[in-house]
C-alpha atoms as a PDB file:
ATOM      1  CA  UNK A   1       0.000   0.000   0.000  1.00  0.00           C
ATOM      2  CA  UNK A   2       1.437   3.033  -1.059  1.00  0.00           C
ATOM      3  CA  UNK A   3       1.778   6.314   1.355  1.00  0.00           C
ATOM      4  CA  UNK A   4      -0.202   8.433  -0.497  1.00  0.00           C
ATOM      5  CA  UNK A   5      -3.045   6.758  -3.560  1.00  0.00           C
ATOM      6  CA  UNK A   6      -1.980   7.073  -6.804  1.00  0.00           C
ATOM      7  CA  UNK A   7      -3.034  10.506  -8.284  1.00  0.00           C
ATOM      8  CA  UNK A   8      -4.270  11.339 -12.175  1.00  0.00           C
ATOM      9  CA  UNK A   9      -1.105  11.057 -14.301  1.00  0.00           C
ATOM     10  CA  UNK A  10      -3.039  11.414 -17.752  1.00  0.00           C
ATOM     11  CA  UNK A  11      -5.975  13.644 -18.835  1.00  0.00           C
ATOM     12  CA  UNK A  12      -7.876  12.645 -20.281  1.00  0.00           C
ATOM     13  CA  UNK A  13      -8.094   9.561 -19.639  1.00  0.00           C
ATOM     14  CA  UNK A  14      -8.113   8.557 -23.390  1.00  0.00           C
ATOM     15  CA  UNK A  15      -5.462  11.307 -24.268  1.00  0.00           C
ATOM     16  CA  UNK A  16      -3.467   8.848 -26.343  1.00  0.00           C
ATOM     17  CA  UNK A  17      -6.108   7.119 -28.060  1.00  0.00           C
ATOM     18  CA  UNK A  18      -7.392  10.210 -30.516  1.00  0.00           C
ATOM     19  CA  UNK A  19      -5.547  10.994 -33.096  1.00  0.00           C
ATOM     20  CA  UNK A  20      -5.354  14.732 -31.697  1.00  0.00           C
ATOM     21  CA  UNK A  21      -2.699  14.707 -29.483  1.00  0.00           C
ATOM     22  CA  UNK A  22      -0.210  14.090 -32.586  1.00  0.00           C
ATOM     23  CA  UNK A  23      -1.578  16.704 -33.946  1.00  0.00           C
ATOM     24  CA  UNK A  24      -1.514  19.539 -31.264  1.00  0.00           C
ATOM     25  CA  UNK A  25       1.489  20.928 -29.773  1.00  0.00           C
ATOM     26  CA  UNK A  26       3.252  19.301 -26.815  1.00  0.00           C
ATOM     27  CA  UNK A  27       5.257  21.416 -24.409  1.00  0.00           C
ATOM     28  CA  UNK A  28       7.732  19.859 -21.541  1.00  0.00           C
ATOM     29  CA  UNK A  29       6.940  21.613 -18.461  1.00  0.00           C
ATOM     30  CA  UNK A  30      10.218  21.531 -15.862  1.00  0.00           C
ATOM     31  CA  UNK A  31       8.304  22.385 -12.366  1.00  0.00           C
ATOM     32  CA  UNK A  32       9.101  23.434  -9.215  1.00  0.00           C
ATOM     33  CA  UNK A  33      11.027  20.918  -7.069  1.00  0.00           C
ATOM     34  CA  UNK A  34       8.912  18.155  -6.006  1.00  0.00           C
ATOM     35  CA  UNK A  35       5.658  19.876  -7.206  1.00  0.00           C
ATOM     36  CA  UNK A  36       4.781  17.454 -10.330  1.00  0.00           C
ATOM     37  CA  UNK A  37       1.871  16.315  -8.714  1.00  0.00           C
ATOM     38  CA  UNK A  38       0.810  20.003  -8.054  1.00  0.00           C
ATOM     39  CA  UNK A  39       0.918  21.437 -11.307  1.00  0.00           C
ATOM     40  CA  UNK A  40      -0.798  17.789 -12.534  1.00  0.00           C
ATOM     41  CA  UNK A  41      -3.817  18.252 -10.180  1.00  0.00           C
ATOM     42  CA  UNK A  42      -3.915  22.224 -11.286  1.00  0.00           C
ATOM     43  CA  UNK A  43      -4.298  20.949 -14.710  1.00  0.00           C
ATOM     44  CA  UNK A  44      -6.941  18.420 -14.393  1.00  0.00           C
ATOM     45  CA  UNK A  45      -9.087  21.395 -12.789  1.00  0.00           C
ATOM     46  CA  UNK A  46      -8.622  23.634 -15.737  1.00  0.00           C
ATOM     47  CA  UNK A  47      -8.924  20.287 -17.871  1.00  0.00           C
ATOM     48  CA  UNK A  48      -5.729  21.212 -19.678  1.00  0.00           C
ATOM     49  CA  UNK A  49      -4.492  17.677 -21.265  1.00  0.00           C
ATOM     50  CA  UNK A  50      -1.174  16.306 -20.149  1.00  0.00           C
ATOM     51  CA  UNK A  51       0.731  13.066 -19.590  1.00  0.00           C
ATOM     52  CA  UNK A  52       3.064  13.048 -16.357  1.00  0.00           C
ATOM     53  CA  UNK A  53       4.028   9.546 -16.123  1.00  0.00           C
ATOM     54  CA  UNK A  54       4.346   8.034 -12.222  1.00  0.00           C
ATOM     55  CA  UNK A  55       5.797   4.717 -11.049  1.00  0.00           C
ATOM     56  CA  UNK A  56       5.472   3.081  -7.654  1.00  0.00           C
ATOM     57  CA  UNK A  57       8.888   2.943  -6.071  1.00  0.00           C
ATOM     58  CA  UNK A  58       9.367   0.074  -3.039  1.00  0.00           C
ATOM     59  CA  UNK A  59      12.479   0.984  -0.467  1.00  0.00           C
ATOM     60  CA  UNK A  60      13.401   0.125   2.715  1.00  0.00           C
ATOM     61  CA  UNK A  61      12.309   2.690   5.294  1.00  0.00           C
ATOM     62  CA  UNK A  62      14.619   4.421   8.377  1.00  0.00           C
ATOM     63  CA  UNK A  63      12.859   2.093  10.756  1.00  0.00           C
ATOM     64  CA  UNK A  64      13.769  -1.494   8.535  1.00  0.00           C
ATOM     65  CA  UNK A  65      10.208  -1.353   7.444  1.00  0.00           C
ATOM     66  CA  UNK A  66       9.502  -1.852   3.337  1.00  0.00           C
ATOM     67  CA  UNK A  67       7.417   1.138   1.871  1.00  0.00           C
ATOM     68  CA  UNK A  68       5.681   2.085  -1.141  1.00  0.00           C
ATOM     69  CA  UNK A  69       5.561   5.820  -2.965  1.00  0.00           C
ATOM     70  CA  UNK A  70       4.356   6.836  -6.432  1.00  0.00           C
ATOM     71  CA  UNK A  71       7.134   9.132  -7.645  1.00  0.00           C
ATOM     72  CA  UNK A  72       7.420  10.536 -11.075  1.00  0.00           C
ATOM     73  CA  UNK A  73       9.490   8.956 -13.902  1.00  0.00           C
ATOM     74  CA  UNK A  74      10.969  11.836 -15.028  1.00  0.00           C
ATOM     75  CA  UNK A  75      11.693  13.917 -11.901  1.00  0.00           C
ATOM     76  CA  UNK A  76      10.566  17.336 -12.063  1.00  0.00           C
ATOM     77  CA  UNK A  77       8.388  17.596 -15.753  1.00  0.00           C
ATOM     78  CA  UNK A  78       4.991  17.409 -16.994  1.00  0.00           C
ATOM     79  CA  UNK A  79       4.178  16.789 -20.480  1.00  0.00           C
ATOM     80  CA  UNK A  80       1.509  19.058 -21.548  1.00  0.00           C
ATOM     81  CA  UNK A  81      -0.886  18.957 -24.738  1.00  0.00           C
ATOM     82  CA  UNK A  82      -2.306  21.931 -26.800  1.00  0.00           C
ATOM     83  CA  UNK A  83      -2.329  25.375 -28.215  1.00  0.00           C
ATOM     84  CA  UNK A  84      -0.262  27.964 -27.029  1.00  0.00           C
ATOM     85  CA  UNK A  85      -2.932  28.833 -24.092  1.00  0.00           C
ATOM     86  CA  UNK A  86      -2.958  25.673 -22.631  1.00  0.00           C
ATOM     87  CA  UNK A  87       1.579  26.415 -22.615  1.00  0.00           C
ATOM     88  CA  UNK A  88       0.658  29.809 -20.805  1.00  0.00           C
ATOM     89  CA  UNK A  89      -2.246  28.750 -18.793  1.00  0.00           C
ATOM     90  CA  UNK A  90       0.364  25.968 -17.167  1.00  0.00           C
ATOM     91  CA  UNK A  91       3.151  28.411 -16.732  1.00  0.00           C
ATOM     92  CA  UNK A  92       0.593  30.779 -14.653  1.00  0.00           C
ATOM     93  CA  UNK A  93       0.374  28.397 -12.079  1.00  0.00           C
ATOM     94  CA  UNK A  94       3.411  29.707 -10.822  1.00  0.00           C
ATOM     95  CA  UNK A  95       4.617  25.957 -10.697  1.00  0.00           C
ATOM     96  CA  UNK A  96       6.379  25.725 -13.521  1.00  0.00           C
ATOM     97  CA  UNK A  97      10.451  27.182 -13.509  1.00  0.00           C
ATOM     98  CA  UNK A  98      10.922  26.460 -17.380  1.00  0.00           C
ATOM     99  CA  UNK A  99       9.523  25.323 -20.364  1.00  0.00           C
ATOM    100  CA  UNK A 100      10.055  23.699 -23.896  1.00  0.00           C
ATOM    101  CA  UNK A 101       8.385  23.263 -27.055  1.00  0.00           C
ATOM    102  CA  UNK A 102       9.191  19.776 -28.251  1.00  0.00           C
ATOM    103  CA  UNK A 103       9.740  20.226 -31.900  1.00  0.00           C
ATOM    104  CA  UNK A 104       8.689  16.886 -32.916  1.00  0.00           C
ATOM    105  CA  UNK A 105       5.125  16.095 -31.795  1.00  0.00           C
ATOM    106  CA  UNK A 106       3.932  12.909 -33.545  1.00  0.00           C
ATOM    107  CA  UNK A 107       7.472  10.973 -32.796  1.00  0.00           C
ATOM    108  CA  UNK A 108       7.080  12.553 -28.974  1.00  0.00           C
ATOM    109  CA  UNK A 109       3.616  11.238 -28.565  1.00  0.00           C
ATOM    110  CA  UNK A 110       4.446   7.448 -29.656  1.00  0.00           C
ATOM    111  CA  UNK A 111       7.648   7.850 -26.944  1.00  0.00           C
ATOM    112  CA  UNK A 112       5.029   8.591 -24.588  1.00  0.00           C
ATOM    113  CA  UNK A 113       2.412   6.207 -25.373  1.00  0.00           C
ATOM    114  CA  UNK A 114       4.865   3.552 -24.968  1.00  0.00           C
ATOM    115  CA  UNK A 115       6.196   4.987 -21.496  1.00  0.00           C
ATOM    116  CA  UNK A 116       2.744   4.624 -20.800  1.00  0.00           C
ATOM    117  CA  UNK A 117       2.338   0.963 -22.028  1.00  0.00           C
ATOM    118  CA  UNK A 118       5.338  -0.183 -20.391  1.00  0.00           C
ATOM    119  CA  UNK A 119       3.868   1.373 -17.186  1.00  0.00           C
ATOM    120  CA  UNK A 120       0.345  -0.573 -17.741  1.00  0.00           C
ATOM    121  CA  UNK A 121       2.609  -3.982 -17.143  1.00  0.00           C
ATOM    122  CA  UNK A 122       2.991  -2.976 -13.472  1.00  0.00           C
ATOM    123  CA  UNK A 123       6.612  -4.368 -14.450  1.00  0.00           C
ATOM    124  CA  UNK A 124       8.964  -3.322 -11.771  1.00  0.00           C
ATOM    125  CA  UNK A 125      10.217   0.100 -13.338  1.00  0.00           C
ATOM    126  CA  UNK A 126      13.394   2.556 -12.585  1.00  0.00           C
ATOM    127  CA  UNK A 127      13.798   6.006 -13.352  1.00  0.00           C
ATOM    128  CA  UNK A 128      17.120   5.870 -15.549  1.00  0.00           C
ATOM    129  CA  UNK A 129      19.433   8.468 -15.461  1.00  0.00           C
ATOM    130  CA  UNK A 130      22.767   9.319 -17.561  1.00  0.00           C
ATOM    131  CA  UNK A 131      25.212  10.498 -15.320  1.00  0.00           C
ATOM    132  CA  UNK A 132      28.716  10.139 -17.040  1.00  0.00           C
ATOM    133  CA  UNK A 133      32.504  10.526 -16.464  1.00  0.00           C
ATOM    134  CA  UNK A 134      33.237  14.476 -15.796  1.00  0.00           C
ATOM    135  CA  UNK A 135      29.920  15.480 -14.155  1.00  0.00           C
ATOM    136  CA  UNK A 136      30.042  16.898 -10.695  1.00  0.00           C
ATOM    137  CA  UNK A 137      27.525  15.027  -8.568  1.00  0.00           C
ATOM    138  CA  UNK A 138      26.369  14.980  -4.420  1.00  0.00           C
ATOM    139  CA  UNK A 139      25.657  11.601  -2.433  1.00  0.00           C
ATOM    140  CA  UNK A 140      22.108  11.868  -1.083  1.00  0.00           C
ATOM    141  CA  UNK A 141      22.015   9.047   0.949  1.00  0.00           C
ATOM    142  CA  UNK A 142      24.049   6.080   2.575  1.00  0.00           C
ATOM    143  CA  UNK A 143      27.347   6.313   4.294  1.00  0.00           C
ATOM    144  CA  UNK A 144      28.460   9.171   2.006  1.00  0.00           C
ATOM    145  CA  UNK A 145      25.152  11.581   2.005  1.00  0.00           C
ATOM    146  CA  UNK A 146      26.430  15.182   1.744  1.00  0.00           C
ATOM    147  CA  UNK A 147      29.971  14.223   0.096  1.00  0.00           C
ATOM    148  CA  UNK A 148      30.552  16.225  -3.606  1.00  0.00           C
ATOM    149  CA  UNK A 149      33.127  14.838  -5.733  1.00  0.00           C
ATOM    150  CA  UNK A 150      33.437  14.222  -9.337  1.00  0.00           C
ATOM    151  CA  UNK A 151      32.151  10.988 -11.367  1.00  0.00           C
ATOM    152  CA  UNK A 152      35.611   9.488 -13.289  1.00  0.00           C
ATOM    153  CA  UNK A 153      34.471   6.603 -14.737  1.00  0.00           C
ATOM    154  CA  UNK A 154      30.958   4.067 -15.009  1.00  0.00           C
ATOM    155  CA  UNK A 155      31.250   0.546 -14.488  1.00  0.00           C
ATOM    156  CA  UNK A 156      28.401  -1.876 -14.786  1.00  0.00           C
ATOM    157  CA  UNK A 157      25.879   0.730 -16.048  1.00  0.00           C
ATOM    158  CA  UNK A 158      24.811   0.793 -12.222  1.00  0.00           C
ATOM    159  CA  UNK A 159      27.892   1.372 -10.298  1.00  0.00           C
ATOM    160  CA  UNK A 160      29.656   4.651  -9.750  1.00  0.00           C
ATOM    161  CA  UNK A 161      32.998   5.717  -9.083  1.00  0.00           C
ATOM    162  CA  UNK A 162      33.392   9.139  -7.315  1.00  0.00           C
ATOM    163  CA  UNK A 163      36.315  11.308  -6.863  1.00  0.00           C
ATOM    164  CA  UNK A 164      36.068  12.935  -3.429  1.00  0.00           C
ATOM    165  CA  UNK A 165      38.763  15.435  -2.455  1.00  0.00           C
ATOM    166  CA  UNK A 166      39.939  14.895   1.162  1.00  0.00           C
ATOM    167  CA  UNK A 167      43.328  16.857   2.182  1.00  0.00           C
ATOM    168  CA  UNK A 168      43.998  17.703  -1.355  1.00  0.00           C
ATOM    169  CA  UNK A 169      44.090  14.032  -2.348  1.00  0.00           C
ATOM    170  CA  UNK A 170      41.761  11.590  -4.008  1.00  0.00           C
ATOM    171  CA  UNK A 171      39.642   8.766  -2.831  1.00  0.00           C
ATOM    172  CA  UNK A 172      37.332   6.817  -5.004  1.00  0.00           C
ATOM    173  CA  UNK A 173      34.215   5.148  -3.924  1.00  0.00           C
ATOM    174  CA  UNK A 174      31.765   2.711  -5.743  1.00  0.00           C
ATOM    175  CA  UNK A 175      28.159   3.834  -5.412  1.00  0.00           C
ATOM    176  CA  UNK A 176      24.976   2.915  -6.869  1.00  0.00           C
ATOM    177  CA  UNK A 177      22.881   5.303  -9.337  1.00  0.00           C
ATOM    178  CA  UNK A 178      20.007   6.025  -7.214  1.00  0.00           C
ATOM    179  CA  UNK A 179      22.637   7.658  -4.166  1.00  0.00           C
ATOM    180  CA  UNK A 180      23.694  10.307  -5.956  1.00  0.00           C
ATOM    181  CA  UNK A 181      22.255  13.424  -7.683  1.00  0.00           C
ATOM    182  CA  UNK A 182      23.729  15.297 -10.465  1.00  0.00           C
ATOM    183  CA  UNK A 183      25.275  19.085  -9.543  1.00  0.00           C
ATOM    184  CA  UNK A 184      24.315  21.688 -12.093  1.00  0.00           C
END
């Protein structure tokens, strides 16, 4: 059971099955931190369509106990559909920080329908995220939460190593994908 029920992710309902959402603009909404589900519900009242696709996530809680949350796939954007008022309409919400155009709609909207089939499996999913050699990154969690240091080389696909300074030296640490977020 997750924390919190799993909210609307796609308005309509049937967005994907008409033919008009290839043929409408889409726009890639980058929100406020953590406020996905905001600007989603926000939509659904002014019945603005949009596809923000949400996964269930399972981890291991503080207290040993296993949990459940519904977390977005792609952290931090909304996919919305329609003219150039539905674009401003979403920005006034004062929820979203930045926005794109995405310049090619009917390739976009078969990305997303199949994000959204793959999702319909209730396969176990994970967020996948290209950090590579050279970008500066923080630990979030673990042993290592807080430490910065620089990402010098990707083994596995899944396993990090990370360049921490200490004295003016190096150390290296392995660490897994989802302990680490990228610095911009």
């Amino acid at each position: 059971m997750p924390l919190l029920k799993q909210e609307i992710d796609v308005f309509p309902a049937n967005l994907f099955e008409s033919t008009e959402a290839s043929a409408l603009p889409w726009w890639a909404m980058y929100t406020l931190a953590r406020h996905e589900k905001k600007l989603m519900r926000e939509l659904v009242s002014k019945e603005i369509p949009f596809f923000g696709p949400t996964i269930g996530r399972r981890y291991r809680a503080p207290n040993g106990r296993l949990r459940t949350s519904v977390e977005p796939l792609f952290p931090n954007y909304v996919f919305v559909c329609g003219e150039e008022l539905a674009r401003y309409t979403a920005v006034c919400t004062g929820i979203v920080s930045r926005w794109m155009s995405v310049p090619e709609p009917l390739a976009f909207v078969a990305d997303l329908k199949q994000i959204r089939d793959l999702i319909a499996t209730n396969a176990p999913l994970a967020p996948e995220r290209r950090v590579e050699a050279g970008q500066k990154i923080r630990v979030r969690n673990g042993a290592f939460k807080g430490f910065e240091g620089i990402v010098i080389r990707r083994e596995n696909e899944i396993r990090l190593l990370i360049h921490v300074r200490y004295m003016g030296q190096g150390a290296s640490v392995a660490l897994d994908d989802c302990q680490v977020d990228v610095i911009d």
